[in-house]
N, C-alpha and C. Protein backbone atom coordinates (compact mmCIF):
# COMPACT_ATOMS: atom_id res chain seq x y z
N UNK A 1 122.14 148.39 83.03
CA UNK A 1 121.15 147.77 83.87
C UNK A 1 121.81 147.41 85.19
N UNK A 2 121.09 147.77 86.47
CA UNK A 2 122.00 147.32 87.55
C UNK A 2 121.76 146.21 87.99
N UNK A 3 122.85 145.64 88.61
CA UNK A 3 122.99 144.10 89.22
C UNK A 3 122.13 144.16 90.31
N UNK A 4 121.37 142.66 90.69
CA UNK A 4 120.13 142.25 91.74
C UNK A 4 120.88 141.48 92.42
N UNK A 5 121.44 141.86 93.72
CA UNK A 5 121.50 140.57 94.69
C UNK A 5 120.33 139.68 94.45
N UNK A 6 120.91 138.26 94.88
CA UNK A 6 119.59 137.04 95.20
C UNK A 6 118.76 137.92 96.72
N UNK A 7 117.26 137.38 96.19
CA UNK A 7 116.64 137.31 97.78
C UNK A 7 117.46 136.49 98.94
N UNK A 8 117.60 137.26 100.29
CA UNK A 8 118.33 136.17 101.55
C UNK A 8 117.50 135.96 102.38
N UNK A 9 117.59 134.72 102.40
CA UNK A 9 116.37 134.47 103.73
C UNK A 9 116.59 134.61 105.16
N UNK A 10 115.90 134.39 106.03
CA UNK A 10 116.36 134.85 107.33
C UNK A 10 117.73 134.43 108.27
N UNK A 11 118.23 133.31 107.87
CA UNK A 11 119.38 132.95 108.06
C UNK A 11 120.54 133.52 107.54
N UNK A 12 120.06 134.04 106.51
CA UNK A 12 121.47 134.39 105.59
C UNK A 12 121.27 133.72 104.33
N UNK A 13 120.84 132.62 104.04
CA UNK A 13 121.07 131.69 103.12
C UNK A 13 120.04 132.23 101.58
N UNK A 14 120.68 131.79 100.72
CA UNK A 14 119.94 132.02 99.82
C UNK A 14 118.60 131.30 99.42
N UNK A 15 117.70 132.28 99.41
CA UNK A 15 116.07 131.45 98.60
C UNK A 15 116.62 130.46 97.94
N UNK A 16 115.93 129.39 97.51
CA UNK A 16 116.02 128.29 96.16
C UNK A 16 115.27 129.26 95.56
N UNK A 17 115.83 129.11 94.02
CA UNK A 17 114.57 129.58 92.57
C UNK A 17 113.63 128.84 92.58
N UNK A 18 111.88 129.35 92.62
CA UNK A 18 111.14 128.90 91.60
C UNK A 18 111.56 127.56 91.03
N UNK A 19 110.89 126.61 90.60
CA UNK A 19 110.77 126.07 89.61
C UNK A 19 110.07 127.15 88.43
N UNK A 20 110.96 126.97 86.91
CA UNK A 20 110.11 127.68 86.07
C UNK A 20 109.44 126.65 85.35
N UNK A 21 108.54 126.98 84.15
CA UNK A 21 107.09 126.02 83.70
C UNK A 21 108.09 125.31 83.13
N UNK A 22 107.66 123.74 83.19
CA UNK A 22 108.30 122.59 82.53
C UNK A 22 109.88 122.45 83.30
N UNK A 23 110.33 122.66 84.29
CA UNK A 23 111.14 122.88 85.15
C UNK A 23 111.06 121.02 85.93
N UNK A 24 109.55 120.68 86.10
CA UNK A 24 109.23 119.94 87.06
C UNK A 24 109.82 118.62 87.11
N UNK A 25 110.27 117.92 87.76
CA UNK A 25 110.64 116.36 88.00
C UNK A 25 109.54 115.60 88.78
N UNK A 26 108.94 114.58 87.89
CA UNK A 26 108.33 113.65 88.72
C UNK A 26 109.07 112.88 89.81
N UNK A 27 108.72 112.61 90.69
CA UNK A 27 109.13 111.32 91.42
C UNK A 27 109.08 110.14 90.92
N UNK A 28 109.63 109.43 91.62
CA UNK A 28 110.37 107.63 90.42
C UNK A 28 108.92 107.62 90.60
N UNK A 29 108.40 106.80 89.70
CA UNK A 29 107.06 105.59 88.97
C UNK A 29 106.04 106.37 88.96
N UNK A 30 106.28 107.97 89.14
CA UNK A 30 104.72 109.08 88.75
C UNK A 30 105.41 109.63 86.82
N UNK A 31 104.50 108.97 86.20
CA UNK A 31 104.79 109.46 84.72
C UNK A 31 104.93 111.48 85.01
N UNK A 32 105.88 111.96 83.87
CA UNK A 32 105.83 113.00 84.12
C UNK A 32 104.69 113.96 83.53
N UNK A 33 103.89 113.79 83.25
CA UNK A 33 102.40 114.15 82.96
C UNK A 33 101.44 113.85 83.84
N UNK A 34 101.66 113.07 85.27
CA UNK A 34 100.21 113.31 85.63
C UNK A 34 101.24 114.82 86.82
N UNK A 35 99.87 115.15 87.66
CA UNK A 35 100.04 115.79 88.44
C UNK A 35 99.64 115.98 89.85
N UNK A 36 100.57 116.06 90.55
CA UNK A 36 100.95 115.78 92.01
C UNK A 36 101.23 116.84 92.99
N UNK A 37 100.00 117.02 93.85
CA UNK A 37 99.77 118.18 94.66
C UNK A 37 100.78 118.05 95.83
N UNK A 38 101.38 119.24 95.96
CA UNK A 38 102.86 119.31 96.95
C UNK A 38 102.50 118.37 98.37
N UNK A 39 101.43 117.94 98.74
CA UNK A 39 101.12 117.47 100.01
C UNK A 39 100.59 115.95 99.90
N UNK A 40 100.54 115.56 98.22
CA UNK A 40 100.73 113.75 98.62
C UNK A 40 101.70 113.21 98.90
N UNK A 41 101.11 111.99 99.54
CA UNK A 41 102.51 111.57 100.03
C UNK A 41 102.45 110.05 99.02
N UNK A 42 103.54 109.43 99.01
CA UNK A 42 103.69 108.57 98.53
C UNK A 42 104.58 107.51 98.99
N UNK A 43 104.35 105.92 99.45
CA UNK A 43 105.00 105.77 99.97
C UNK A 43 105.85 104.12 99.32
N UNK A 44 107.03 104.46 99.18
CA UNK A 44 108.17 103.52 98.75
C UNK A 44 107.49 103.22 96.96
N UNK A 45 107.82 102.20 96.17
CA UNK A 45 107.09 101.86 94.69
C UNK A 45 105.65 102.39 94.40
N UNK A 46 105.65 102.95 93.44
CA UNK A 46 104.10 103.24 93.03
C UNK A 46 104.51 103.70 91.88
N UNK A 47 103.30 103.52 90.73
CA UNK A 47 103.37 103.53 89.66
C UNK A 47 101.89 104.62 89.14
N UNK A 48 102.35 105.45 88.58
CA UNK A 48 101.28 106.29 88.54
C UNK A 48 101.21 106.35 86.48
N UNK A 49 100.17 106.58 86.28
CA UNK A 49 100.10 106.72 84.87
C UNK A 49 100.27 108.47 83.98
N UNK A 50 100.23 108.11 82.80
CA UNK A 50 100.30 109.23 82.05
C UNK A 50 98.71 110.62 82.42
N UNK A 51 98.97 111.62 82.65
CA UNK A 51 97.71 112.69 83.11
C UNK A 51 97.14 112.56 84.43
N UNK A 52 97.12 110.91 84.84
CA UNK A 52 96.47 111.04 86.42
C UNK A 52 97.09 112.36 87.30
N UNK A 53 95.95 112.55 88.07
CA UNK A 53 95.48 113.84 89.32
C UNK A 53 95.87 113.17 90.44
N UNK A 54 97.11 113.31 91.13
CA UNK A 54 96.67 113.00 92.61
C UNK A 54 96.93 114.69 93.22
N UNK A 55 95.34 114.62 93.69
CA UNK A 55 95.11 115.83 94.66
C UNK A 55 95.40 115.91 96.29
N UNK A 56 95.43 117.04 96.69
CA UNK A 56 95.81 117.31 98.26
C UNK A 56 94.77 116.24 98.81
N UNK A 57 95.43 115.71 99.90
CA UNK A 57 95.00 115.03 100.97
C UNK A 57 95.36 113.26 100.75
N UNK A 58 96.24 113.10 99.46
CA UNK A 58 95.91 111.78 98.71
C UNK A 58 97.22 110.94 99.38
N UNK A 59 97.37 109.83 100.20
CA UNK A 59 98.42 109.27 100.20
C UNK A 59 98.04 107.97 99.59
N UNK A 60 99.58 107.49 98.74
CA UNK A 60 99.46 106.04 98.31
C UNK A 60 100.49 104.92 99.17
N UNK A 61 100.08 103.86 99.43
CA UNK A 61 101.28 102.93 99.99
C UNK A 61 102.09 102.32 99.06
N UNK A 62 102.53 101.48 99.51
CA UNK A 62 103.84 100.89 98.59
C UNK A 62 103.38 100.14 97.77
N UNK A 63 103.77 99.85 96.26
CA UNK A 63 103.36 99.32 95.43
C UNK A 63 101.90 99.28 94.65
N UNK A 64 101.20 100.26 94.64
CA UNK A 64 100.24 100.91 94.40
C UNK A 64 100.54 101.58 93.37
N UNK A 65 99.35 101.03 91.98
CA UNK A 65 99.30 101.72 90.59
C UNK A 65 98.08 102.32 90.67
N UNK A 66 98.43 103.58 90.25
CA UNK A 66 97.45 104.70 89.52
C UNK A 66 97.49 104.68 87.46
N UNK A 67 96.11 103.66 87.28
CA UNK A 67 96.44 104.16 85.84
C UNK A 67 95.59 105.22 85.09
N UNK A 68 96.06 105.57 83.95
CA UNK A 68 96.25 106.75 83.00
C UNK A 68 94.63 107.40 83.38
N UNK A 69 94.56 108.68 83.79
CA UNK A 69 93.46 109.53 83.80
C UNK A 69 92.66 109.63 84.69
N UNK A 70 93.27 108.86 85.87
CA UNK A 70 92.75 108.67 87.03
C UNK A 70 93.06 109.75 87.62
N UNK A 71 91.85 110.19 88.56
CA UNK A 71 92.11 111.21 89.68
C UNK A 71 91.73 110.77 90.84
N UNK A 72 92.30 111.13 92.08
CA UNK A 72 92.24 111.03 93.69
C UNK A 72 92.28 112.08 94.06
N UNK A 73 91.34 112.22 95.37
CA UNK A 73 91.58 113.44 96.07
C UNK A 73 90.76 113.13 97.18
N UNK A 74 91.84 113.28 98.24
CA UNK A 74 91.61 113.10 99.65
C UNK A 74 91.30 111.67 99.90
N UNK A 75 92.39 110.73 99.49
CA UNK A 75 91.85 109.99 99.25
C UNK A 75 93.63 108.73 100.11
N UNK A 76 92.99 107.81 100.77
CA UNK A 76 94.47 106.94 101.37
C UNK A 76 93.76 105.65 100.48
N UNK A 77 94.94 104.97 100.26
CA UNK A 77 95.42 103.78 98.89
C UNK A 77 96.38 102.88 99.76
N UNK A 78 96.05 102.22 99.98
CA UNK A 78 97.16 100.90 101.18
C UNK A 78 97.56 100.49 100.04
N UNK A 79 98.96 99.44 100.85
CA UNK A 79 99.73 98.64 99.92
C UNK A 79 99.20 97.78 98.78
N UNK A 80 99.76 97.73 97.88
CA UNK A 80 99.17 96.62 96.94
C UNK A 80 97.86 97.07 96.18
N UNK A 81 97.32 97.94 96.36
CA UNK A 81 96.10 98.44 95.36
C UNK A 81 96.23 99.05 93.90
N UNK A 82 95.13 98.69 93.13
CA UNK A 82 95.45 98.77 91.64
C UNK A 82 94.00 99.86 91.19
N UNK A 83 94.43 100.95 90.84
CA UNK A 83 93.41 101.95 90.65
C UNK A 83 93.18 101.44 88.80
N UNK A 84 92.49 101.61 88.57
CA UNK A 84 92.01 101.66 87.11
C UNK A 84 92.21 102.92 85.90
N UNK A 85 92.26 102.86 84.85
CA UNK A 85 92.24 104.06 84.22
C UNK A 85 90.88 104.66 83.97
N UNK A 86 91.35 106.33 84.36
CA UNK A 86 89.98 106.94 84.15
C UNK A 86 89.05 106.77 85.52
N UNK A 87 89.05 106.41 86.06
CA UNK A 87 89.05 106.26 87.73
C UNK A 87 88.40 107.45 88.78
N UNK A 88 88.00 108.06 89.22
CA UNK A 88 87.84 109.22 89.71
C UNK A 88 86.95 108.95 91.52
N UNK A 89 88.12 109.30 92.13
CA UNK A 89 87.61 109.00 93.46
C UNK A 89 88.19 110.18 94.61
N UNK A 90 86.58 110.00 95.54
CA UNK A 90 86.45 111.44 96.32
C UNK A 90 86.72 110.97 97.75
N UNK A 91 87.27 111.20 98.64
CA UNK A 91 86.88 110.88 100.33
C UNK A 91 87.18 109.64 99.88
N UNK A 92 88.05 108.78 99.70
CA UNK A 92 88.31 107.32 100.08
C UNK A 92 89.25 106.62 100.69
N UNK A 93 89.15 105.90 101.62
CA UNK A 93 89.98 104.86 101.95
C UNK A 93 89.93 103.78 101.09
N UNK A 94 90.89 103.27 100.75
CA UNK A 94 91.16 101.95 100.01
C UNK A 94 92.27 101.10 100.36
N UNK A 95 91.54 99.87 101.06
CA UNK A 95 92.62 98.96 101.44
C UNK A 95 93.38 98.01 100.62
N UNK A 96 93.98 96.94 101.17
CA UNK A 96 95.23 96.72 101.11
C UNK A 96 94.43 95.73 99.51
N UNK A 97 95.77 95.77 98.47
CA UNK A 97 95.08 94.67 97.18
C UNK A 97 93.41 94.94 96.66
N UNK A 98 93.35 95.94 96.79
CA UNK A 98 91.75 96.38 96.23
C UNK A 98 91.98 96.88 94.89
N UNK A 99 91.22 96.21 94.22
CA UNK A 99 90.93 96.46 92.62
C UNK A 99 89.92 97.80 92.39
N UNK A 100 90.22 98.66 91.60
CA UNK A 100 89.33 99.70 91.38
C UNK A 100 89.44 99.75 89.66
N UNK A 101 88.62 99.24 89.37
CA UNK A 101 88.58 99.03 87.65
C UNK A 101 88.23 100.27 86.86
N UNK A 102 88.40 99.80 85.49
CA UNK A 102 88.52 101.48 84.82
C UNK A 102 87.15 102.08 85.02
N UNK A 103 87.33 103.54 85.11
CA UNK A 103 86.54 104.34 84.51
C UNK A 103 85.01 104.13 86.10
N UNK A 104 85.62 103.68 86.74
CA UNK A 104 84.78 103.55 88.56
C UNK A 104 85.14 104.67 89.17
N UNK A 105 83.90 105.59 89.17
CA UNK A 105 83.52 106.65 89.97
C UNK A 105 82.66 106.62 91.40
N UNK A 106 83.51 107.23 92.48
CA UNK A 106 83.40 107.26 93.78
C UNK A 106 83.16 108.97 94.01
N UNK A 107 81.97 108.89 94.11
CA UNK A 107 81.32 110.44 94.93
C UNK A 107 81.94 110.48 96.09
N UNK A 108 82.96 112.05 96.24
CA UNK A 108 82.44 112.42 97.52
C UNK A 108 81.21 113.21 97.96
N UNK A 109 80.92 113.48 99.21
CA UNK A 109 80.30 113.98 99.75
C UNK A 109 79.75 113.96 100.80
N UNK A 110 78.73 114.45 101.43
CA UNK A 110 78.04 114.36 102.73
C UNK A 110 77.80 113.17 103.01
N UNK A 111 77.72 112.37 103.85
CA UNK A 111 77.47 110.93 104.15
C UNK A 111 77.37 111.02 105.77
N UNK A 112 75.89 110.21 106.25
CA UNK A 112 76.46 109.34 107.77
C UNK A 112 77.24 108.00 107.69
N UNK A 113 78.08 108.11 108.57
CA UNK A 113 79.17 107.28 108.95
C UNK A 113 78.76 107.16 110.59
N UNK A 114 78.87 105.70 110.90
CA UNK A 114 78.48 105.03 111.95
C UNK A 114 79.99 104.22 111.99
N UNK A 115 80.20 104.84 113.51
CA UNK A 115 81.48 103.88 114.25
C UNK A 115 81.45 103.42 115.62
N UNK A 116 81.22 102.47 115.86
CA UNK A 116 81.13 101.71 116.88
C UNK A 116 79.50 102.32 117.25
N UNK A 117 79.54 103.21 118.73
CA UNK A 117 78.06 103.57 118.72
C UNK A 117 78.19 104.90 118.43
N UNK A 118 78.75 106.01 118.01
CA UNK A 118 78.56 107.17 117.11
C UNK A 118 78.35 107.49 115.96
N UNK A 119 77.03 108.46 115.28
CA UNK A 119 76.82 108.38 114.67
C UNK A 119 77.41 109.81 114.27
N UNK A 120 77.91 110.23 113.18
CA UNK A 120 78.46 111.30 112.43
C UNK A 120 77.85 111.36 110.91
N UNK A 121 76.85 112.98 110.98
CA UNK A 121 76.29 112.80 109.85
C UNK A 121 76.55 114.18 109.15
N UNK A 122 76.39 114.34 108.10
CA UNK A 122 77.25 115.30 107.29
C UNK A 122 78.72 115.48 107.00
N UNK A 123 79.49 114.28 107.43
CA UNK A 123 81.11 113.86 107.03
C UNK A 123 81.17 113.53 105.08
N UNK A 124 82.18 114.46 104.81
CA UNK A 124 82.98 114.29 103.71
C UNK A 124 83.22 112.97 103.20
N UNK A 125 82.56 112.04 102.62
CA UNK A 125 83.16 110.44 102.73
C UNK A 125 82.25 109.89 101.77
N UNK A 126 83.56 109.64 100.74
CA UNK A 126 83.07 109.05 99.32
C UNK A 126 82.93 106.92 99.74
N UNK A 127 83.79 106.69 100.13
CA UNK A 127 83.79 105.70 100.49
C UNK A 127 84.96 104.44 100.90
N UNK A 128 84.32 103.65 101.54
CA UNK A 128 85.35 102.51 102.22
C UNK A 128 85.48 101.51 101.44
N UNK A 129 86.61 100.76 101.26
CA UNK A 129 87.03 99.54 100.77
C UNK A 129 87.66 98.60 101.25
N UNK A 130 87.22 98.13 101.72
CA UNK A 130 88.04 96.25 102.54
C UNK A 130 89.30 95.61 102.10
N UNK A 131 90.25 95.06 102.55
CA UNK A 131 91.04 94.65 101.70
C UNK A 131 90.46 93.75 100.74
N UNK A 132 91.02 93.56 99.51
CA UNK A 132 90.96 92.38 98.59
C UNK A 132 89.71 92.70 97.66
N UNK A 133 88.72 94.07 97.75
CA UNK A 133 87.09 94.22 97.21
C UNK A 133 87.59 94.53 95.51
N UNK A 134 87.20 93.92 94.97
CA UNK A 134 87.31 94.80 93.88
C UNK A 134 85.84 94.88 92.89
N UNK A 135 86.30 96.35 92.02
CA UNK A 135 85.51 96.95 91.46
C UNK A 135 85.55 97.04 90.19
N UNK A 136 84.87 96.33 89.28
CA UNK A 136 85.21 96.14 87.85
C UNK A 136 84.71 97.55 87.49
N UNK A 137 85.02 97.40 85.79
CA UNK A 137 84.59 98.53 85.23
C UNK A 137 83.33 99.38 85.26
N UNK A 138 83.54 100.58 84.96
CA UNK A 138 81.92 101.39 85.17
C UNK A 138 80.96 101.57 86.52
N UNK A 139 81.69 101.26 87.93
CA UNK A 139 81.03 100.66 88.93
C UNK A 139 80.58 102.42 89.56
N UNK A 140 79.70 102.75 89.78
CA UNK A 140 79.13 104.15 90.98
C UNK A 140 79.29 103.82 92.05
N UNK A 141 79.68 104.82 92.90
CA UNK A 141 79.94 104.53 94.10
C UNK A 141 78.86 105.55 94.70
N UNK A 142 78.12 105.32 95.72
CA UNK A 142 77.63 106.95 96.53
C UNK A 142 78.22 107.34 97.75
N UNK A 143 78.27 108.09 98.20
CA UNK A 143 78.83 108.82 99.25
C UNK A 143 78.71 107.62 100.29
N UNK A 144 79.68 107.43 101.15
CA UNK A 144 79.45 106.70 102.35
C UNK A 144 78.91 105.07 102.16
N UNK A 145 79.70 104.54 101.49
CA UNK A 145 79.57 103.54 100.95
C UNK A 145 80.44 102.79 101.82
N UNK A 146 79.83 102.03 101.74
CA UNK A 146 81.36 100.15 102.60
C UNK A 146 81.24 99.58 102.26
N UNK A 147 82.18 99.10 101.38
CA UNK A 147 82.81 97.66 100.62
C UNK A 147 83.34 96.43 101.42
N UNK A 148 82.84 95.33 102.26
CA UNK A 148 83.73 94.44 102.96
C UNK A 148 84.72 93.81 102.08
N UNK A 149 85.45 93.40 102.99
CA UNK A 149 86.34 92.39 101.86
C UNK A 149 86.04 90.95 101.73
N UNK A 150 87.00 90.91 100.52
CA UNK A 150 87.22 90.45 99.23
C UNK A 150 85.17 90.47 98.41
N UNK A 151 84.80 91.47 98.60
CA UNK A 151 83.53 91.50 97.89
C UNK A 151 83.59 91.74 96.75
N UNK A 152 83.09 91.85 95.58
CA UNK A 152 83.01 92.11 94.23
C UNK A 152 81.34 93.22 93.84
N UNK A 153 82.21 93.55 92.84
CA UNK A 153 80.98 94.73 92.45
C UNK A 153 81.10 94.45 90.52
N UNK A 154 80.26 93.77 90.15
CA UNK A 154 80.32 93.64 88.98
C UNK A 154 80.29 94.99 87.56
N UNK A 155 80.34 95.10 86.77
CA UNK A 155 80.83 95.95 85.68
C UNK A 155 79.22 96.98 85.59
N UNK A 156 79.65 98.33 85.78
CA UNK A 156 78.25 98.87 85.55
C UNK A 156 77.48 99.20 86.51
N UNK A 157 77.37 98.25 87.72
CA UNK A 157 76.59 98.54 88.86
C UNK A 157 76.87 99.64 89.99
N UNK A 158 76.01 100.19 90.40
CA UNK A 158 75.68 101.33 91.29
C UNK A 158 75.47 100.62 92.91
N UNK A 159 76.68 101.03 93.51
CA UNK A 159 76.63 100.43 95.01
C UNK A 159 76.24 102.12 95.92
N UNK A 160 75.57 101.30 96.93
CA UNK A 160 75.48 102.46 97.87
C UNK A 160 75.12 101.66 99.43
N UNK A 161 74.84 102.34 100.47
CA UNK A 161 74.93 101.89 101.59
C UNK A 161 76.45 100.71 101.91
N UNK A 162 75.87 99.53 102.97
CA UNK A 162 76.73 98.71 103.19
C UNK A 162 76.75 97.18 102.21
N UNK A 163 78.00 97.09 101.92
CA UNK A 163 78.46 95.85 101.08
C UNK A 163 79.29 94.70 102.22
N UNK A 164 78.47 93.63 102.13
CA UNK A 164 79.07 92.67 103.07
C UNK A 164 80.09 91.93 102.48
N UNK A 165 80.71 91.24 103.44
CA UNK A 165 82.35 90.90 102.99
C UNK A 165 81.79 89.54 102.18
N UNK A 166 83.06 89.39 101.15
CA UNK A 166 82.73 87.85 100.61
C UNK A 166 81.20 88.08 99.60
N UNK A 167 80.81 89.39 99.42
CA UNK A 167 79.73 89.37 98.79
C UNK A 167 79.58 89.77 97.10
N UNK A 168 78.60 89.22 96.07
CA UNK A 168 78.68 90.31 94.69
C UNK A 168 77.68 90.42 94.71
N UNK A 169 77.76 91.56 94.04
CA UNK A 169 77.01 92.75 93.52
C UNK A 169 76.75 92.62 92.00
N UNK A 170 75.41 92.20 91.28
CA UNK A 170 75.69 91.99 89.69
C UNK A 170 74.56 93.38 89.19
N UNK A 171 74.63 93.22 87.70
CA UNK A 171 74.31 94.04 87.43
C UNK A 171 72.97 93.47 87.27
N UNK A 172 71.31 94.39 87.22
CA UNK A 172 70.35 93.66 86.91
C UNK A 172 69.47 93.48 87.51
């Protein structure tokens, strides 16, 4: 059988190999079972759980838990936020210490979004979160949603449009 030089790349230098299957290293505090699209970023402590999805477009800040079965995609996570297990969120910003309780689903999709006096309609945008809002269990989110802060969204309930700061949301 004849001998294969390595591929050389344009410098001279040799390709890196492939990773082969099961090859992979998580990064510190991502369990090595969930999975992490080459373009999140992650930034300083974070704690990610067993199977969670973080998809392209997803950055987390520092000290930010992802738990078990949660997925993100396209989605920024400020410092101090606590995702829930089972979790599934589209187009979101989530600020700083925001609770996202288990099993709270955030649609993306088409949404108007109003900023300052422009209005932008047909934008990608699951939804906004205030610092400090949190979202107990079972909570719907619809597209283009705003959470002020420290508001509450009680267990079960279906938010849509604008949520004022300091406000809850019950079920009923």
């Amino acid at each position: 059988m004849a001998r294969r030089d390595p591929p050389v790349g344009p410098a001279g230098d040799e390709r890196p190999t492939p990773p082969r299957a099961g090859d992979r290293t998580a990064p510190e505090g991502v369990d090595g079972t969930a999975a992490v699209a080459d373009d999140v970023a992650l930034d300083g402590t974070v704690a990610v759980g067993p199977n969670a999805s973080l998809l392209p477009g997803t950055a987390l800040g520092r000290n930010v838990r992802v738990g078990a079965n949660a997925t993100l995609a396209n989605c920024i996570v400020m410092a101090g936020a606590r995702i829930g297990d089972g979790a599934v969120l589209h187009d979101c910003i989530v600020g700083e210490s925001v609770e996202i309780g288990p099993n709270v689903t955030v649609e993306g999709g088409p949404a108007r979004v109003v900023a300052t006096d422009a209005v932008y309609d047909d934008v990608e945008f699951g939804g906004l979160f205030a610092d400090r809002a949190r979202l107990r269990g079972g909570v719907t989110v619809a597209p283009g949603t705003v959470v002020g802060r420290d508001a509450t969204a009680d267990s079960g309930t279906v938010l849509r449009g604008e949520i004022g700061s300091g406000e809850t949301v019950r079920r009923g």
